[in-house]
C-alpha atoms as a PDB file:
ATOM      1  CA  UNK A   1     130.362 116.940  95.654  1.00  0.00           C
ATOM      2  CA  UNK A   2     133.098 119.422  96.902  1.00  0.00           C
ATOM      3  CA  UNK A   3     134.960 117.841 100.289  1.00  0.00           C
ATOM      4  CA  UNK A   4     137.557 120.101 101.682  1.00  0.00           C
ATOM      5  CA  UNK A   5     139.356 117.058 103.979  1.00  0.00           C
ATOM      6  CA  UNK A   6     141.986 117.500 106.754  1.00  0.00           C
ATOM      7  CA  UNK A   7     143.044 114.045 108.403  1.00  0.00           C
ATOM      8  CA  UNK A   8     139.796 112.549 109.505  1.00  0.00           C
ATOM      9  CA  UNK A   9     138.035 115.760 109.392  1.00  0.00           C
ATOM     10  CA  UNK A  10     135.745 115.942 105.838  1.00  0.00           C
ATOM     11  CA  UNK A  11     133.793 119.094 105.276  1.00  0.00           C
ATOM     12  CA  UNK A  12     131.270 119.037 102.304  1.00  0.00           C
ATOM     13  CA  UNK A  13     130.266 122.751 100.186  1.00  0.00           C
ATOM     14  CA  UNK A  14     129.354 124.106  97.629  1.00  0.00           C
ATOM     15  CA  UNK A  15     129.495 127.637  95.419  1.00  0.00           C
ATOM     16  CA  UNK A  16     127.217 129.155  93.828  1.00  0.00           C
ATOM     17  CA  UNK A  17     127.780 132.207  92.347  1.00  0.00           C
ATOM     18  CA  UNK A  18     130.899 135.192  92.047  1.00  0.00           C
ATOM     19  CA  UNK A  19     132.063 137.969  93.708  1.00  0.00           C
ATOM     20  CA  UNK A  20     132.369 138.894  97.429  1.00  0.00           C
ATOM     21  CA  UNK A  21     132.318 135.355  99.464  1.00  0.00           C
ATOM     22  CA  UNK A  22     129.889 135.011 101.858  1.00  0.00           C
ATOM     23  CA  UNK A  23     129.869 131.843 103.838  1.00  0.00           C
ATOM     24  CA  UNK A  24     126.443 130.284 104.797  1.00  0.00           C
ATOM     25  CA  UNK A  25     125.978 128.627 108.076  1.00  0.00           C
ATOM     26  CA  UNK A  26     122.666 126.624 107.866  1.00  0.00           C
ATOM     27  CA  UNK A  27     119.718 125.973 110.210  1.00  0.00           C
ATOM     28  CA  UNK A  28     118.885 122.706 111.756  1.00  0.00           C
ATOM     29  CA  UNK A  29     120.360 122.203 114.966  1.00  0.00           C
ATOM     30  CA  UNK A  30     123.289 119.601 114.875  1.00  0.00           C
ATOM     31  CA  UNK A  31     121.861 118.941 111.704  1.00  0.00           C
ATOM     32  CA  UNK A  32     122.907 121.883 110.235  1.00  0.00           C
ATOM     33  CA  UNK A  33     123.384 121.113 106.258  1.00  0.00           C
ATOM     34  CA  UNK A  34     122.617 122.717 102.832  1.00  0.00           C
ATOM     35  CA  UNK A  35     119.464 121.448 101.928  1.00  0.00           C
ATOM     36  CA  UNK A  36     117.823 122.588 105.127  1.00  0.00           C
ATOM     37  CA  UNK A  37     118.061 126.292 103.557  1.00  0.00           C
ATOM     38  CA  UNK A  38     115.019 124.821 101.070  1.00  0.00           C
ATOM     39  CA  UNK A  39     112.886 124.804 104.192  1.00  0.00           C
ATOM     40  CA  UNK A  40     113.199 128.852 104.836  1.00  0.00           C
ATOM     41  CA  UNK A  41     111.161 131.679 103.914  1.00  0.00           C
ATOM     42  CA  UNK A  42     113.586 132.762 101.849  1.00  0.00           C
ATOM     43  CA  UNK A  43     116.580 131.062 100.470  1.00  0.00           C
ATOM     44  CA  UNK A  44     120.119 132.560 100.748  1.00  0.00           C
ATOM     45  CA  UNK A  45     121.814 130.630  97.913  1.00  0.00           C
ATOM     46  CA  UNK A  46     119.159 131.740  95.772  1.00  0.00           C
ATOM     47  CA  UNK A  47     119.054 135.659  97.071  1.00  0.00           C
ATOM     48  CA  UNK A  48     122.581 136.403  97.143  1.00  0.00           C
ATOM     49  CA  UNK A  49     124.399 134.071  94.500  1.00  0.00           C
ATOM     50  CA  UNK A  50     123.474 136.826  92.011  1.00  0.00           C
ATOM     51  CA  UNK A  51     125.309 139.396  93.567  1.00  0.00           C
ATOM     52  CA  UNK A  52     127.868 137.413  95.871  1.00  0.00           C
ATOM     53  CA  UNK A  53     130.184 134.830  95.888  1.00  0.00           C
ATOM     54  CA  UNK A  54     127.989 132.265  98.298  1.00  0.00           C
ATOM     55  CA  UNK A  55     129.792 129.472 100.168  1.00  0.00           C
ATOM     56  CA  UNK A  56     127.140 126.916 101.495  1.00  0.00           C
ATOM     57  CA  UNK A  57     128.427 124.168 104.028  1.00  0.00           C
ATOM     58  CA  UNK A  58     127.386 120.834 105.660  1.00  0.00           C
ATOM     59  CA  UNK A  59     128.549 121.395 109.512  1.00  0.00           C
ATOM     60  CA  UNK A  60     130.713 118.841 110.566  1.00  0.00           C
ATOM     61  CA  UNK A  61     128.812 115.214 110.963  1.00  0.00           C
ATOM     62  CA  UNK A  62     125.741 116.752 109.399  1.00  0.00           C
ATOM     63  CA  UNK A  63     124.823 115.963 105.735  1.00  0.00           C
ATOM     64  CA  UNK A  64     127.966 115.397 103.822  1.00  0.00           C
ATOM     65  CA  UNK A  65     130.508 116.016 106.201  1.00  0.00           C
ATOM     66  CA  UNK A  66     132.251 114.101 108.863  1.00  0.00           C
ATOM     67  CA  UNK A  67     134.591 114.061 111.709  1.00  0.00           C
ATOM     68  CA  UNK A  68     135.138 112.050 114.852  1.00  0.00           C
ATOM     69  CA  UNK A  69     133.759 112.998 118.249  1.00  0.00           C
ATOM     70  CA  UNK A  70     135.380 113.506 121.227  1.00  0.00           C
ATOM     71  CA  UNK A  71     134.200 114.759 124.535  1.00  0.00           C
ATOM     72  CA  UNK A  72     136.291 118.445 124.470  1.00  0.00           C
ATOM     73  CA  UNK A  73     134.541 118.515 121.243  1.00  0.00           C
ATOM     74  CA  UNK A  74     132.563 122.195 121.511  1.00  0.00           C
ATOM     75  CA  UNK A  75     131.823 125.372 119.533  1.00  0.00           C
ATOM     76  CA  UNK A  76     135.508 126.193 119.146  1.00  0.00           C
ATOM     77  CA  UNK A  77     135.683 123.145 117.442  1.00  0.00           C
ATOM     78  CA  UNK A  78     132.780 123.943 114.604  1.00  0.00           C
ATOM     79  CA  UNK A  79     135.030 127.694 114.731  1.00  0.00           C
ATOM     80  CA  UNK A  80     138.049 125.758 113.833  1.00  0.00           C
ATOM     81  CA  UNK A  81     135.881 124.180 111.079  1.00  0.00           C
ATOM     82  CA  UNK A  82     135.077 127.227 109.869  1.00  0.00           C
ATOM     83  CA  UNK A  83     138.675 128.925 110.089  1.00  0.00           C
ATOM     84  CA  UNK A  84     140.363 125.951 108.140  1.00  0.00           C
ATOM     85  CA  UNK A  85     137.526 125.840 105.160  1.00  0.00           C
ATOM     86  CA  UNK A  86     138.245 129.534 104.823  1.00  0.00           C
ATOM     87  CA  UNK A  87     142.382 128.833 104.951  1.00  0.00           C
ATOM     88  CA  UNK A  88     141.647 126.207 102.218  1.00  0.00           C
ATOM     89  CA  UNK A  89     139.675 128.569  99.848  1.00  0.00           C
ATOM     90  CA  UNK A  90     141.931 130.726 100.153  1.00  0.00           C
ATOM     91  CA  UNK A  91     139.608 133.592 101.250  1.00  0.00           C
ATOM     92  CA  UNK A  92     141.094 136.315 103.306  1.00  0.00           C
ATOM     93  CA  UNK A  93     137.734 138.212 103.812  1.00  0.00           C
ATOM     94  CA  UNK A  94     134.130 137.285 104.076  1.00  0.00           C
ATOM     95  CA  UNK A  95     130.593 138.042 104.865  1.00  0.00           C
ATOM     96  CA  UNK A  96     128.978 135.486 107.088  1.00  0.00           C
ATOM     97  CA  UNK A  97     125.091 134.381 107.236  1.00  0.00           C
ATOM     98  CA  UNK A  98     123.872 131.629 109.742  1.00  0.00           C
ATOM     99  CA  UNK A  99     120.711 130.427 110.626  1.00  0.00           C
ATOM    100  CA  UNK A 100     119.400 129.216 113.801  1.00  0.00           C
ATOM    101  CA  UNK A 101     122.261 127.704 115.089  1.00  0.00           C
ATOM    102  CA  UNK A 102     124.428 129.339 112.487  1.00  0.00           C
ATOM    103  CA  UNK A 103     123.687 132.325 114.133  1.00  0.00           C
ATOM    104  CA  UNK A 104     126.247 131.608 116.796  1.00  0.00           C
ATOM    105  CA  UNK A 105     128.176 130.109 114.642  1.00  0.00           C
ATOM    106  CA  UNK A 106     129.030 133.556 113.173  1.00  0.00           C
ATOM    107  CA  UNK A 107     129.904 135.134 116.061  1.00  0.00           C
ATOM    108  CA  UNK A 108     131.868 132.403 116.766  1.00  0.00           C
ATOM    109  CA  UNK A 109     133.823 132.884 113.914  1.00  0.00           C
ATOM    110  CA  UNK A 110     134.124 136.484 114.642  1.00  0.00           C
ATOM    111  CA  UNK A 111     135.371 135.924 117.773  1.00  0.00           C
ATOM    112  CA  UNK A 112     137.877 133.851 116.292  1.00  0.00           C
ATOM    113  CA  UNK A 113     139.233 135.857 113.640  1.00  0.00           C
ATOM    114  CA  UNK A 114     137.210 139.363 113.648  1.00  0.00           C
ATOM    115  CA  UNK A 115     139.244 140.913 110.919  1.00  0.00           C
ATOM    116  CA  UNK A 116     138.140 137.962 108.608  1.00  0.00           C
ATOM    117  CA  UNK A 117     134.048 138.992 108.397  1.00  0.00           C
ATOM    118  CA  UNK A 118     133.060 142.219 106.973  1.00  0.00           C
ATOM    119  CA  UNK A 119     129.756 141.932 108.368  1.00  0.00           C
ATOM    120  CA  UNK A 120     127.597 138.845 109.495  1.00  0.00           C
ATOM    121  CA  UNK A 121     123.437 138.388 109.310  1.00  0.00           C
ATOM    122  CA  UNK A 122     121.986 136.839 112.077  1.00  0.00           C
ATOM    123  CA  UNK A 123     118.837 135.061 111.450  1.00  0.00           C
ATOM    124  CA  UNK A 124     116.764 133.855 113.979  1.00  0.00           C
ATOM    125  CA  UNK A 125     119.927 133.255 116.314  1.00  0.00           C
ATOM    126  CA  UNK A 126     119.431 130.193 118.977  1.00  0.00           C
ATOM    127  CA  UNK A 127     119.716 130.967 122.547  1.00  0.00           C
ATOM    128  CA  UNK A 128     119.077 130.022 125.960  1.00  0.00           C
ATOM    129  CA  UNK A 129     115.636 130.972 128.075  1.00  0.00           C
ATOM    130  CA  UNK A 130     113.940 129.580 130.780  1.00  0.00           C
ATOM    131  CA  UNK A 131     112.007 127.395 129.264  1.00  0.00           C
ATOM    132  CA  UNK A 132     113.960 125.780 126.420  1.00  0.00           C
ATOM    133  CA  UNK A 133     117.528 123.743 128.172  1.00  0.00           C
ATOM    134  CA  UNK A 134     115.746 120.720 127.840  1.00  0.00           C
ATOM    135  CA  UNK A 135     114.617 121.318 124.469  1.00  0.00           C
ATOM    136  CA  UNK A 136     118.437 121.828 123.553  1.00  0.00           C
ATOM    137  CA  UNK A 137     119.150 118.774 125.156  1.00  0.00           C
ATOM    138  CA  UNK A 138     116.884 116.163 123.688  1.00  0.00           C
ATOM    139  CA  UNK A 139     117.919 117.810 120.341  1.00  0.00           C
ATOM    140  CA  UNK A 140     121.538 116.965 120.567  1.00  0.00           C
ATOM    141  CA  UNK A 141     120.587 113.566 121.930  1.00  0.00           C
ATOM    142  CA  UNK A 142     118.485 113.100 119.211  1.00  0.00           C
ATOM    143  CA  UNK A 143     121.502 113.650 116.490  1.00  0.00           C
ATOM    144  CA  UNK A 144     123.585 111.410 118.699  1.00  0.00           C
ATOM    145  CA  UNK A 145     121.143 108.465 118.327  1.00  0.00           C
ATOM    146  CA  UNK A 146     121.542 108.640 114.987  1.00  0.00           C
ATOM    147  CA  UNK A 147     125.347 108.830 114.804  1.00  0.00           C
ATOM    148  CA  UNK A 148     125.913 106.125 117.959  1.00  0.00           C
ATOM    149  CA  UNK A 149     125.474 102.581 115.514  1.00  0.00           C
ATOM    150  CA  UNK A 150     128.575 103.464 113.767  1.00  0.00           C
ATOM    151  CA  UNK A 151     130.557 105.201 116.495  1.00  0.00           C
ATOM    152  CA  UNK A 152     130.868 102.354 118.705  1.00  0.00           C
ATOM    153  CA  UNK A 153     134.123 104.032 120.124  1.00  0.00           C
ATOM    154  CA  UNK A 154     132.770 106.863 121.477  1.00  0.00           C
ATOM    155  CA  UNK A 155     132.212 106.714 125.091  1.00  0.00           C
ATOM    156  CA  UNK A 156     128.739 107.691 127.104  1.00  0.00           C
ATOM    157  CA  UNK A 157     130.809 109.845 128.888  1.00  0.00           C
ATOM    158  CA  UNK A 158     132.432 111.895 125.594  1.00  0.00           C
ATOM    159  CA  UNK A 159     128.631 112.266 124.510  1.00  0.00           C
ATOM    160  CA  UNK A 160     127.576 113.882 127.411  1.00  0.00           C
ATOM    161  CA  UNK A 161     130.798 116.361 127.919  1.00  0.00           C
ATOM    162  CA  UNK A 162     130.194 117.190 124.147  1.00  0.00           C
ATOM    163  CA  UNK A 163     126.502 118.278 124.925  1.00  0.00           C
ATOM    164  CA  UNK A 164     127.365 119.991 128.293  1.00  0.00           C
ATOM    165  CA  UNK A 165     129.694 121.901 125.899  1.00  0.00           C
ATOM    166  CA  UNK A 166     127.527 122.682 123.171  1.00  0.00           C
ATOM    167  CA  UNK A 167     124.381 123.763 125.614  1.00  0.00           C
ATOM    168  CA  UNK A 168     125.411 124.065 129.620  1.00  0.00           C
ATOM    169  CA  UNK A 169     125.594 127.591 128.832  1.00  0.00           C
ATOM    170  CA  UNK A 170     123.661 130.606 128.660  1.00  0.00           C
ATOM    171  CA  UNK A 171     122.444 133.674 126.406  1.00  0.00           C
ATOM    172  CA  UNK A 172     123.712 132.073 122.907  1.00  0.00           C
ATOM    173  CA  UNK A 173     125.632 129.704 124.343  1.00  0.00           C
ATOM    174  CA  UNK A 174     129.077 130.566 122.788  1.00  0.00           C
ATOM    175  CA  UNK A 175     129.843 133.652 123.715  1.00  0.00           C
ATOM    176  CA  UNK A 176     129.137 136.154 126.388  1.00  0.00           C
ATOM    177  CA  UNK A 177     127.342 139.441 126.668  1.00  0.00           C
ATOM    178  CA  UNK A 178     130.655 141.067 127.399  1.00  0.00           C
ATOM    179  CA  UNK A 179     131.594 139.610 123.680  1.00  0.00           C
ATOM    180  CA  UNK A 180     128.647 140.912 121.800  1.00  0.00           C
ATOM    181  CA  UNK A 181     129.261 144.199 123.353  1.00  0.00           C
ATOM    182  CA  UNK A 182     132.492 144.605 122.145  1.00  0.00           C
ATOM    183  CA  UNK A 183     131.664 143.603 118.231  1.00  0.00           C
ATOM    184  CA  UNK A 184     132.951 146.165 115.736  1.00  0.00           C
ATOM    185  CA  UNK A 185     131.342 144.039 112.496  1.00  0.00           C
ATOM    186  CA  UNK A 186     128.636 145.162 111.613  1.00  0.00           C
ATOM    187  CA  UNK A 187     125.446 142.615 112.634  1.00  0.00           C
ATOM    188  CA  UNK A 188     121.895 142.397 110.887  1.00  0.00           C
ATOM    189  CA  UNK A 189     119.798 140.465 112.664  1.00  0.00           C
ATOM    190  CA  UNK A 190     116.624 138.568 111.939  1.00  0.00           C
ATOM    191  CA  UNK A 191     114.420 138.811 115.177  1.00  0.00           C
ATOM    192  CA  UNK A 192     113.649 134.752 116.434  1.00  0.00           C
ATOM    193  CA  UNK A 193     110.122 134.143 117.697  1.00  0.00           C
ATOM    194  CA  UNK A 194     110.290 130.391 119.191  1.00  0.00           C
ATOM    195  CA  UNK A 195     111.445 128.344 121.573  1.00  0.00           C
ATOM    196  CA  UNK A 196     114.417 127.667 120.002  1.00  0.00           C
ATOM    197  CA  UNK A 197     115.091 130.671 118.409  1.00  0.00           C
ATOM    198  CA  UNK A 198     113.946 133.000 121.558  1.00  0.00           C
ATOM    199  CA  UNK A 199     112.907 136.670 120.218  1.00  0.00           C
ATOM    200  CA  UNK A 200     114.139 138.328 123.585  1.00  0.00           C
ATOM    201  CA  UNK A 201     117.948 136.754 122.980  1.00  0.00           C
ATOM    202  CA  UNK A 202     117.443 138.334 118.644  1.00  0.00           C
ATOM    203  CA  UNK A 203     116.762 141.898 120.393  1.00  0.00           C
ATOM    204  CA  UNK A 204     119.523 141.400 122.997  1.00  0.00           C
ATOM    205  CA  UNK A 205     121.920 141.146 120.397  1.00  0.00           C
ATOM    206  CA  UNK A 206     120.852 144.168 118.328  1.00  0.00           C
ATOM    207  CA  UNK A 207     120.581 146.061 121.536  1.00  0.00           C
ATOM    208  CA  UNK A 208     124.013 144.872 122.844  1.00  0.00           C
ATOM    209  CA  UNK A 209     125.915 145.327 119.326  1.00  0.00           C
ATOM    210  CA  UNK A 210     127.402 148.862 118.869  1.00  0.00           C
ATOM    211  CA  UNK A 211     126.694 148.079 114.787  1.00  0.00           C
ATOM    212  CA  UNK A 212     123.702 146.020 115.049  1.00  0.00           C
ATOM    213  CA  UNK A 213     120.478 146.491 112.842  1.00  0.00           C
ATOM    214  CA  UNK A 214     117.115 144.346 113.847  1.00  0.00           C
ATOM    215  CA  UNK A 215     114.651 143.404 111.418  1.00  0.00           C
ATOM    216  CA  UNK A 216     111.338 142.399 113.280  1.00  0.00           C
ATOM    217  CA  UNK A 217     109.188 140.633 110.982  1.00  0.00           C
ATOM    218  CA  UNK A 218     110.678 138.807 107.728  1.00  0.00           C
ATOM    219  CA  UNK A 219     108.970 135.395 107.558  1.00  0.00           C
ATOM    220  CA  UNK A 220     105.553 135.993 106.063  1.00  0.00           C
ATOM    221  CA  UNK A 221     104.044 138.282 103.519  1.00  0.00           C
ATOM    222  CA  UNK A 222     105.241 141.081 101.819  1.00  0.00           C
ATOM    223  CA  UNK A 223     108.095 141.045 104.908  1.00  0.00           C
ATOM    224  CA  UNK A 224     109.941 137.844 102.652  1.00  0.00           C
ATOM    225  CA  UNK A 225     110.786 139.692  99.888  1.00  0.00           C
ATOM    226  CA  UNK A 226     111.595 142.603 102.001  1.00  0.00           C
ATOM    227  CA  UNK A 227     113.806 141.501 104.027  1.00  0.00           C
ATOM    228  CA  UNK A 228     115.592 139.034 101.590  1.00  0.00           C
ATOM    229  CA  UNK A 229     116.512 142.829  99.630  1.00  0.00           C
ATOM    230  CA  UNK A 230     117.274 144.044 103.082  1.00  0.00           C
ATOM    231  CA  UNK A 231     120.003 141.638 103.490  1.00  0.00           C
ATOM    232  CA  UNK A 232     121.715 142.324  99.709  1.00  0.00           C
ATOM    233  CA  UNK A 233     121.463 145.952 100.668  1.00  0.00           C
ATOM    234  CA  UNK A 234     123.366 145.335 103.827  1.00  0.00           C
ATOM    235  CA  UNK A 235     125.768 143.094 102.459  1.00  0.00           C
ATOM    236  CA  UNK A 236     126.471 145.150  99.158  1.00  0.00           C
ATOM    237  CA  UNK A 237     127.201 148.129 101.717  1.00  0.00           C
ATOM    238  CA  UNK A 238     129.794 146.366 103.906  1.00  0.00           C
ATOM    239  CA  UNK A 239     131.303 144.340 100.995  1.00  0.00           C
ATOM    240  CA  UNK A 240     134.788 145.428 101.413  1.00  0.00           C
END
């Protein structure tokens, strides 16, 4: 098992395939790991490792991986995550594909080094509505239950800044409408239909993106296979 490892910080991945990198960003909340990808319509490793370089990644205190927890812990911190594993592969440019949460989790990352991704592929990206802060909520608190019998140093206090961080915001919690508007890379996104994964926030982001392409329907069907080619096509094109 692969573990990139910087001081306390371990990161767990794995490669499949060669040529262009493409680093994965998996669905599942704070449980965001590589065998979640089994559970999708489609499965990136096994779509693009034929044609790409695929990097596939355990987010940090999620499957393989581990770190400690602090209360300024936040998005910038999973971006910093991200950054490093890149530095320590060595890989200068990238695609990016994330899932669910991963889906701000790419932006993320192209907020903090644009000139890194040649193009990113939203899929079903999480963001705030009306109805779903709670939801958000009792999912991080559910992750922390699970963590809290063997971080007995971590404060009530340190859990509860690290959710505010994570989820107090709004649209996809990371970064701003402002941001989105100003993204050169080009974006495919995967339209969201749930509470979670709000449809209104996938279409804000295609609308908002001055590169953006939205795929409506690619869960069911015919629409699997399609969209699965959809997303070699675009990532073939902006391999570069």
């Amino acid at each position: 098992m692969p573990i990139w490892q910087e001081g306390e910080l371990k990161i767990h991945y794995e490669t499949f395939g060669e040529g262009f990198p493409i680093l994965l960003f998996a669905p599942g909340g704070m449980h965001s790991k590589i065998d979640v990808w089994e559970r999708m319509p489609w499965n990136p490793i096994d779509v693009l490792s034929p044609h790409f370089r695929v990097i596939a990644m355990d987010q940090r205190n999620a499957g393989g991986s581990e770190a400690p927890i602090q209360g300024s812990d936040g998005w910038g911190t999973y971006a910093a995550d991200h950054v490093a594993l890149l530095d320590a592969l060595e890989i200068d440019r990238c695609h990016v594909l994330g899932c669910c949460i991963g889906g701000p989790y790419a932006l993320g990352l192209i907020e903090a080094d644009a000139q890194r991704v040649a193009g990113a592929v939203l899929v079903q990206p999480i963001g705030h509505s009306d109805e779903n802060r709670e939801a958000f909520y009792a999912m991080f608190d559910s992750w922390a239950e699970d963590l809290r019998p063997g971080r007995p140093e971590v404060a009530e206090g340190d859990w509860e800044s690290f959710r505010s961080n994570m989820y107090d915001g709004d649209f996809l919690f990371n970064v701003s409408r402002d941001f989105v508007r100003g993204v050169e890379n080009p974006l495919l996104v995967l339209m969201g239909n749930d509470l979670y994964h709000p449809e209104a926030i996938s279409r804000e982001v295609a609308d908002l993106a001055p590169r953006a392409e939205l795929i409506e329907d690619w869960k069911e069907g015919a629409a699997v296979q399609a969209s699965a080619q959809r997303v070699v096509e675009f990532l073939q094109t902006h391999a570069s």
